[in-house]
Protein backbone atom coordinates (compact mmCIF):
# COMPACT_ATOMS: atom_id res chain seq x y z
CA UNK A 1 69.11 127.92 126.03
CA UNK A 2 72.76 127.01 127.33
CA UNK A 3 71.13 122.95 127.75
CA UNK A 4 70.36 122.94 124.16
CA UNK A 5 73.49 124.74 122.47
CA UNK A 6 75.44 121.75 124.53
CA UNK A 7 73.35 119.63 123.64
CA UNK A 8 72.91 119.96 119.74
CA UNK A 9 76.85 119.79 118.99
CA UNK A 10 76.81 116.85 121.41
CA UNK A 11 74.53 114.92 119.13
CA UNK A 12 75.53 115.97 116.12
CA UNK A 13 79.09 114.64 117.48
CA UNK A 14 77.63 111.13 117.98
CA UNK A 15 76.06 111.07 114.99
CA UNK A 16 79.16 111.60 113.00
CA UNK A 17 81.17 109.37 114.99
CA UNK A 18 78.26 106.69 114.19
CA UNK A 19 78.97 107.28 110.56
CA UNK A 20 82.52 107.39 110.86
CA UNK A 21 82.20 103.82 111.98
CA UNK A 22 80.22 102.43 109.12
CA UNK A 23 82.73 104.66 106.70
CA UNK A 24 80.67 106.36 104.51
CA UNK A 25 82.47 106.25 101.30
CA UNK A 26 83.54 102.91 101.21
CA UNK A 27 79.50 101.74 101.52
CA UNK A 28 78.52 104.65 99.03
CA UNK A 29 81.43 102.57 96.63
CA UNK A 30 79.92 99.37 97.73
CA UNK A 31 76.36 100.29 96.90
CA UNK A 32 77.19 101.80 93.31
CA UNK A 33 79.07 98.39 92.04
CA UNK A 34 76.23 96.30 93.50
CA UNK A 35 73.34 98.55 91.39
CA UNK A 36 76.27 97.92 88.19
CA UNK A 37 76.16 94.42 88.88
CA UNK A 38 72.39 94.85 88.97
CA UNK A 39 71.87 96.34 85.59
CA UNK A 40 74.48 94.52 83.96
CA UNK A 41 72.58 91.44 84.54
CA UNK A 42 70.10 89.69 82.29
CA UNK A 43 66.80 90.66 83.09
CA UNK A 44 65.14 93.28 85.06
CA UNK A 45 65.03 93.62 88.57
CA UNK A 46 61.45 95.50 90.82
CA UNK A 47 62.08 98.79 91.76
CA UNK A 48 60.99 97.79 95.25
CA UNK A 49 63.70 94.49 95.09
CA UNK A 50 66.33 96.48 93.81
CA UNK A 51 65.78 99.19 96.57
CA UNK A 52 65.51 96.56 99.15
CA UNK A 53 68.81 95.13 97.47
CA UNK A 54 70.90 98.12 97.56
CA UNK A 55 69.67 99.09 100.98
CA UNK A 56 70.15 95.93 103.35
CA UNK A 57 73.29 95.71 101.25
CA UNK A 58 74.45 99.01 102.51
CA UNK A 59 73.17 98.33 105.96
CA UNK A 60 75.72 94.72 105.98
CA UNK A 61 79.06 96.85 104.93
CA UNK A 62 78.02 99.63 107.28
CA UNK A 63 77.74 96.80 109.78
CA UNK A 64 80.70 94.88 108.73
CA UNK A 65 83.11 98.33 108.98
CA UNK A 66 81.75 99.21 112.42
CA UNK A 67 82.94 95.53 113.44
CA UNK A 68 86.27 96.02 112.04
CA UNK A 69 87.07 99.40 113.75
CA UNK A 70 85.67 97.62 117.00
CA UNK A 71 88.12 94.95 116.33
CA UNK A 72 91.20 96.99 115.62
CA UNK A 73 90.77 99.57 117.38
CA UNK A 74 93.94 99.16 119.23
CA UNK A 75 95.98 98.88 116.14
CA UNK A 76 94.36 101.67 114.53
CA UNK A 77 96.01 104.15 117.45
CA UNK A 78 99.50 103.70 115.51
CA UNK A 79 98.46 104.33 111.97
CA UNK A 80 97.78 108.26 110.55
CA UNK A 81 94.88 107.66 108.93
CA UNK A 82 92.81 105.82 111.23
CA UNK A 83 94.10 107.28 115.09
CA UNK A 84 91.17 109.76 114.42
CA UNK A 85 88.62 107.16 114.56
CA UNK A 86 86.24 107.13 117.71
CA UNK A 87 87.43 104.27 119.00
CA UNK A 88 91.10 104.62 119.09
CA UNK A 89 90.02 108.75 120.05
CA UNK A 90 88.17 107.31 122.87
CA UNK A 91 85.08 109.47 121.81
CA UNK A 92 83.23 106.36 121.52
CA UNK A 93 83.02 103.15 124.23
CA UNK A 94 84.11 99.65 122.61
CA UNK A 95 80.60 98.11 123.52
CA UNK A 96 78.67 100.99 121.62
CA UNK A 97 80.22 100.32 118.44
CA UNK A 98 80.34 96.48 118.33
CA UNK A 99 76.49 96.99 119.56
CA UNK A 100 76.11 98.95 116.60
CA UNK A 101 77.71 97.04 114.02
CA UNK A 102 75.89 93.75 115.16
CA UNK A 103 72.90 95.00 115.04
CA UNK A 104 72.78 96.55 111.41
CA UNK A 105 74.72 93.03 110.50
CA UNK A 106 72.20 90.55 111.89
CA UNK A 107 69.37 92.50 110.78
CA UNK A 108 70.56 93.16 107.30
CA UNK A 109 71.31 89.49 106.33
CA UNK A 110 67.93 88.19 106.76
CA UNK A 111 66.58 91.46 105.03
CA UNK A 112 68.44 90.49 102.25
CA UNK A 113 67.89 87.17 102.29
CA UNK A 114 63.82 87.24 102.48
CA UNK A 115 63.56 90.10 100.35
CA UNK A 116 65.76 89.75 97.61
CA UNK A 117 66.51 86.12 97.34
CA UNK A 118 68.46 83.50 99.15
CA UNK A 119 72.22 83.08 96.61
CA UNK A 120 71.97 87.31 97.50
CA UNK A 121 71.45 86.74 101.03
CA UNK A 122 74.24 83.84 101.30
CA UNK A 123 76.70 86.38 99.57
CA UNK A 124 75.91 88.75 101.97
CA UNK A 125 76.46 86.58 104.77
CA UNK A 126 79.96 85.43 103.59
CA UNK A 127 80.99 88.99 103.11
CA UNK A 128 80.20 90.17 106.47
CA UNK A 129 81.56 87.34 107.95
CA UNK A 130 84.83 87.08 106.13
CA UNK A 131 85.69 90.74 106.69
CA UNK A 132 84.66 90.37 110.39
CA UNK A 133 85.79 87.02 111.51
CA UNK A 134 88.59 86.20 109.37
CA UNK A 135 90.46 89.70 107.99
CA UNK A 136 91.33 91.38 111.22
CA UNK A 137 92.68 88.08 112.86
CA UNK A 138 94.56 87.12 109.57
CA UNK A 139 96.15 91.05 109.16
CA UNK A 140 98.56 90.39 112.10
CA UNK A 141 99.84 86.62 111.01
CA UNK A 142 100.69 87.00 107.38
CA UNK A 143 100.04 89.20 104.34
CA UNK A 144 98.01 86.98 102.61
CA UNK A 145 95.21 88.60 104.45
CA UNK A 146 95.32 91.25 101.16
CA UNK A 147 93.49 88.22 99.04
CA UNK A 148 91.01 87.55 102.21
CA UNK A 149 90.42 91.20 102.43
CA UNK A 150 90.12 91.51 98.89
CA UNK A 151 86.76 88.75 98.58
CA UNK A 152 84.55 91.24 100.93
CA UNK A 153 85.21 93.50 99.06
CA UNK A 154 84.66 92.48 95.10
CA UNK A 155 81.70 90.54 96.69
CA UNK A 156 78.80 93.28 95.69
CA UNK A 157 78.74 93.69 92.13
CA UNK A 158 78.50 89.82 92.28
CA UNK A 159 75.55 90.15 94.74
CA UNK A 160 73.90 92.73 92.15
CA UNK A 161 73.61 90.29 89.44
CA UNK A 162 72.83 87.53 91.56
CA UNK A 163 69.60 90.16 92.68
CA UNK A 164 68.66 89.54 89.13
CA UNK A 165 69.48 86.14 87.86
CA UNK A 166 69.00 84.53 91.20
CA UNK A 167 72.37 82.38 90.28
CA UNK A 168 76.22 82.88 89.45
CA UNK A 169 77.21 82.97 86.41
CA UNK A 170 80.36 83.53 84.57
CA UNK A 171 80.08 87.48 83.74
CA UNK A 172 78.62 87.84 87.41
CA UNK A 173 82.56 85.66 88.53
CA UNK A 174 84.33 88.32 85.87
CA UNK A 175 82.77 91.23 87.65
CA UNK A 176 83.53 89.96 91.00
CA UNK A 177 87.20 89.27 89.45
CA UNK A 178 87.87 92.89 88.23
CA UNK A 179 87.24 94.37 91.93
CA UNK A 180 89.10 91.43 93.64
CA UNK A 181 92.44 92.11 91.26
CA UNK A 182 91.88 95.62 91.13
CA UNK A 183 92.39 95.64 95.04
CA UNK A 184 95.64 94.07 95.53
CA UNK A 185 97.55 96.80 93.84
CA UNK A 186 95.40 99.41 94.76
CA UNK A 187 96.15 98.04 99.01
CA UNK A 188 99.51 97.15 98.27
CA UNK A 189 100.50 100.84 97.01
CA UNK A 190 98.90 101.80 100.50
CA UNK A 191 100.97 99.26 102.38
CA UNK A 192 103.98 100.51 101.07
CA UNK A 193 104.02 104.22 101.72
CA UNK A 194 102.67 103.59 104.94
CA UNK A 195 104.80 100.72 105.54
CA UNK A 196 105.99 102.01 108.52
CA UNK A 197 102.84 102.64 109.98
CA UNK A 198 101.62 99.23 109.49
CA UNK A 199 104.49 97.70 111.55
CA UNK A 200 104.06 100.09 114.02
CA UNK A 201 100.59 98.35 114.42
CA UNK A 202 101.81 95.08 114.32
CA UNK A 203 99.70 94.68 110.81
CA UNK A 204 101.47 92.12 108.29
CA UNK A 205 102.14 93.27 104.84
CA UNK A 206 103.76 92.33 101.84
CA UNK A 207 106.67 94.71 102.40
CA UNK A 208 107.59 93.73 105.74
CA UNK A 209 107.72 90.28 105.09
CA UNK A 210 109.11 89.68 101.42
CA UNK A 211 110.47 93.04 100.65
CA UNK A 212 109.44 96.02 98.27
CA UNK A 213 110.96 94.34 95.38
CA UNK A 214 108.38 91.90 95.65
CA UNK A 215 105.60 94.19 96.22
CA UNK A 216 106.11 95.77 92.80
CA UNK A 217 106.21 92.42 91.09
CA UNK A 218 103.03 91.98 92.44
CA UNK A 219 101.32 94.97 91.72
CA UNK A 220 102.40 94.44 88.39
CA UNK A 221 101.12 91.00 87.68
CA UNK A 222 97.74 91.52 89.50
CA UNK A 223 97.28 94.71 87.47
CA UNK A 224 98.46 92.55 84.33
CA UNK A 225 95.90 90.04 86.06
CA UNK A 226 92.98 92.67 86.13
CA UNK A 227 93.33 93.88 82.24
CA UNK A 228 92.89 90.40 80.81
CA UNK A 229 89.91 90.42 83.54
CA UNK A 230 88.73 93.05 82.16
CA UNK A 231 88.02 91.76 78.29
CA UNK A 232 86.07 89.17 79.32
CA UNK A 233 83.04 91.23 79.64
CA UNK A 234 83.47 92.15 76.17
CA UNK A 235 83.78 88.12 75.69
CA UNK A 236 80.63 87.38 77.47
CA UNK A 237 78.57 89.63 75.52
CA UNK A 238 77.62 91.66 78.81
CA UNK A 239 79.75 95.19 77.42
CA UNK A 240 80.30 96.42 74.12
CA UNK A 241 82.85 98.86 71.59
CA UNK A 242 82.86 101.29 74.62
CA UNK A 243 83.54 99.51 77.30
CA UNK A 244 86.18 96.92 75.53
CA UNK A 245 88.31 100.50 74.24
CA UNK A 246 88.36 102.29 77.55
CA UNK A 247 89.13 98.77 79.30
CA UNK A 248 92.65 98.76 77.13
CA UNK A 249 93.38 102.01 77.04
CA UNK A 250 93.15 102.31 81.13
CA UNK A 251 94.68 98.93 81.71
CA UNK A 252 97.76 100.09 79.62
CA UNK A 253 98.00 102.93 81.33
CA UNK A 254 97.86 101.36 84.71
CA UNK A 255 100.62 98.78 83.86
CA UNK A 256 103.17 101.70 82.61
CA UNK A 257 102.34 103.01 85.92
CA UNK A 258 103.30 99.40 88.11
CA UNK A 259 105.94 99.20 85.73
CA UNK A 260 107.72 102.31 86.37
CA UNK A 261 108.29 100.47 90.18
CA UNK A 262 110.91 98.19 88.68
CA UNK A 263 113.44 101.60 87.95
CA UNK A 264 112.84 102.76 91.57
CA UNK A 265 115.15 102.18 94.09
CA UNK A 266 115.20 105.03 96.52
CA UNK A 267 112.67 104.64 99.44
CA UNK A 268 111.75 108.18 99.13
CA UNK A 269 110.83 108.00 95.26
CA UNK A 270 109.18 104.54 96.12
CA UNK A 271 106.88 106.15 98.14
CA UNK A 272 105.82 108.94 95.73
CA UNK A 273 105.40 106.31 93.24
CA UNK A 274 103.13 104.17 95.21
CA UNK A 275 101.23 107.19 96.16
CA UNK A 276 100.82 107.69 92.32
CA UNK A 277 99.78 104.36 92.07
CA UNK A 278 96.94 104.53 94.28
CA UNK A 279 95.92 107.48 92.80
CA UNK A 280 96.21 105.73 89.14
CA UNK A 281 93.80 102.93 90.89
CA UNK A 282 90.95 105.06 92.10
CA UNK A 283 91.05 107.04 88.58
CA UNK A 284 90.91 103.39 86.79
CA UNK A 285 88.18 101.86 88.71
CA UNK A 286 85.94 105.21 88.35
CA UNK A 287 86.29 105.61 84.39
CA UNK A 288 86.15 102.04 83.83
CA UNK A 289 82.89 101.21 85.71
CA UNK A 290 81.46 105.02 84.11
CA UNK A 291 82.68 103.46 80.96
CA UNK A 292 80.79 100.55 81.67
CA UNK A 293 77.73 102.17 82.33
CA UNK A 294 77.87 104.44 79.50
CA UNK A 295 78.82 101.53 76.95
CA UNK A 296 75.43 99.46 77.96
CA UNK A 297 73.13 103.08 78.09
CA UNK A 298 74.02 103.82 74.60
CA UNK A 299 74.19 100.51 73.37
């Protein structure tokens, strides 16, 4: 009786700090824009391949983000949001996690590879490998590593339509486009309300090293960036009325938002504007892509 009433919170302890590792939400956001990509795409895709698709894909991010808290998990002890991690919490040993994250990599790849098709599995192979090899290293020399960062993660909705088509092609580039500019302001409001935390862990950003001034002007011209991005589904034919009306409307709303960074000078204000910023970001990206969606279900 007392064995197993230790021994069930115990578990249940390791299990969470398992999926803590492979963070949850950000594979659940990887997984949705790599089934849009999917059914965006010309064609139609088996319900067994798509599965297989949207599954070993999961299985490389959760991978990938186990590897990158096993990686920084020194760094992560200075910063708020991550110290409650299991590795910088010391709930979890170093060699568990990187065991962990291996594993689901180098099993998903070739999954992926065999049964969806090669272009898929090569794009999931470049993911995992940028974000793993080349991010973490990159975060503490210079805050360019936002862009490097930034190509893991607009990878999937690419990798859905290459599911279908088997190739890239130029709406499959626009969709991977949207989430690649859509990240730098979304990270870069991050960066600079938790500027402070990021030096702290000897992370490189944009504010540090050029100033908030320049931050803002970069928000702002990525954002500018990602609404011209966004048209060009309308161009290509792969979105309609819908889509092309929500796609303005948001992306004006977004830039008023970046813009209103130029009249801020205060650090204090800064920072509750960038907080609104990120907020602005998440509530773009969700109505555009449920835009999206609804534009090519109706029409």
């Amino acid at each position: 009786m007392t064995s197993r009433s230790v021994t069930h919170p115990a578990a249940s302890a390791m299990l969470r700090d398992f999926a803590s590792l492979a963070k949850p939400r950000i594979t659940l956001m990887v997984v949705i824009t790599a089934a849009g990509g999917m059914f965006l795409a010309p064609g139609s895709v088996p319900l067994v391949t798509a599965l297989a698709m949207l599954a070993t894909t999961a299985a490389v991010v959760a991978g990938a983000n186990s590897l990158n808290c096993w990686l920084e998990r020194d760094s992560d002890r200075f910063m708020t949001r991550t110290m409650d991690r299991p590795l910088p919490a010391g709930r979890m040993q170093p060699k568990v996690a990187m065991a962990f994250g291996a594993t689901l990599g180098l099993m998903a790849v070739p999954l992926l590879t065999v049964l969806v098709n090669p272009m898929t599995g090569a794009l999931g192979a470049l993911a995992l490998v940028s974000y793993v090899a080349v991010y973490p290293p990159m975060k503490q020399r210079s805050s360019i590593a936002l862009l490097v960062g930034a190509v893991p993660g607009a990878l999937p909705p690419l990798m859905g339509w290459t599911a279908s088509t088997g190739t890239i092609d130029a709406p499959g580039l626009v969709l991977f486009g949207i989430l690649f500019l859509w990240q730098v302001p979304h990270f870069l409001a991050i960066s600079i309300y938790r500027q402070s935390e990021y030096e702290r862990a000897g992370l490189k950003t944009l504010p540090s090293e050029r100033g908030l001034p320049a931050a803002k002007v970069q928000a702002f011209l990525y954002t500018g960036a990602l609404v011209i991005c966004t048209v060009l589904l309308y161009t290509f034919r792969v979105a309609g009325p819908i889509y092309l009306a929500a796609a303005i409307v948001l992306g004006l709303v977004f830039l008023v938002v970046a813009a209103r960074g130029f009249r801020i000078e205060e650090r204090e204000a800064t920072d509750k504007w960038a907080k609104k910023l990120f907020v602005t970001s998440l509530l773009y990206l969700t109505i555009l892509f449920a835009a999206l969606m609804l534009d090519a279900i109706v029409l």
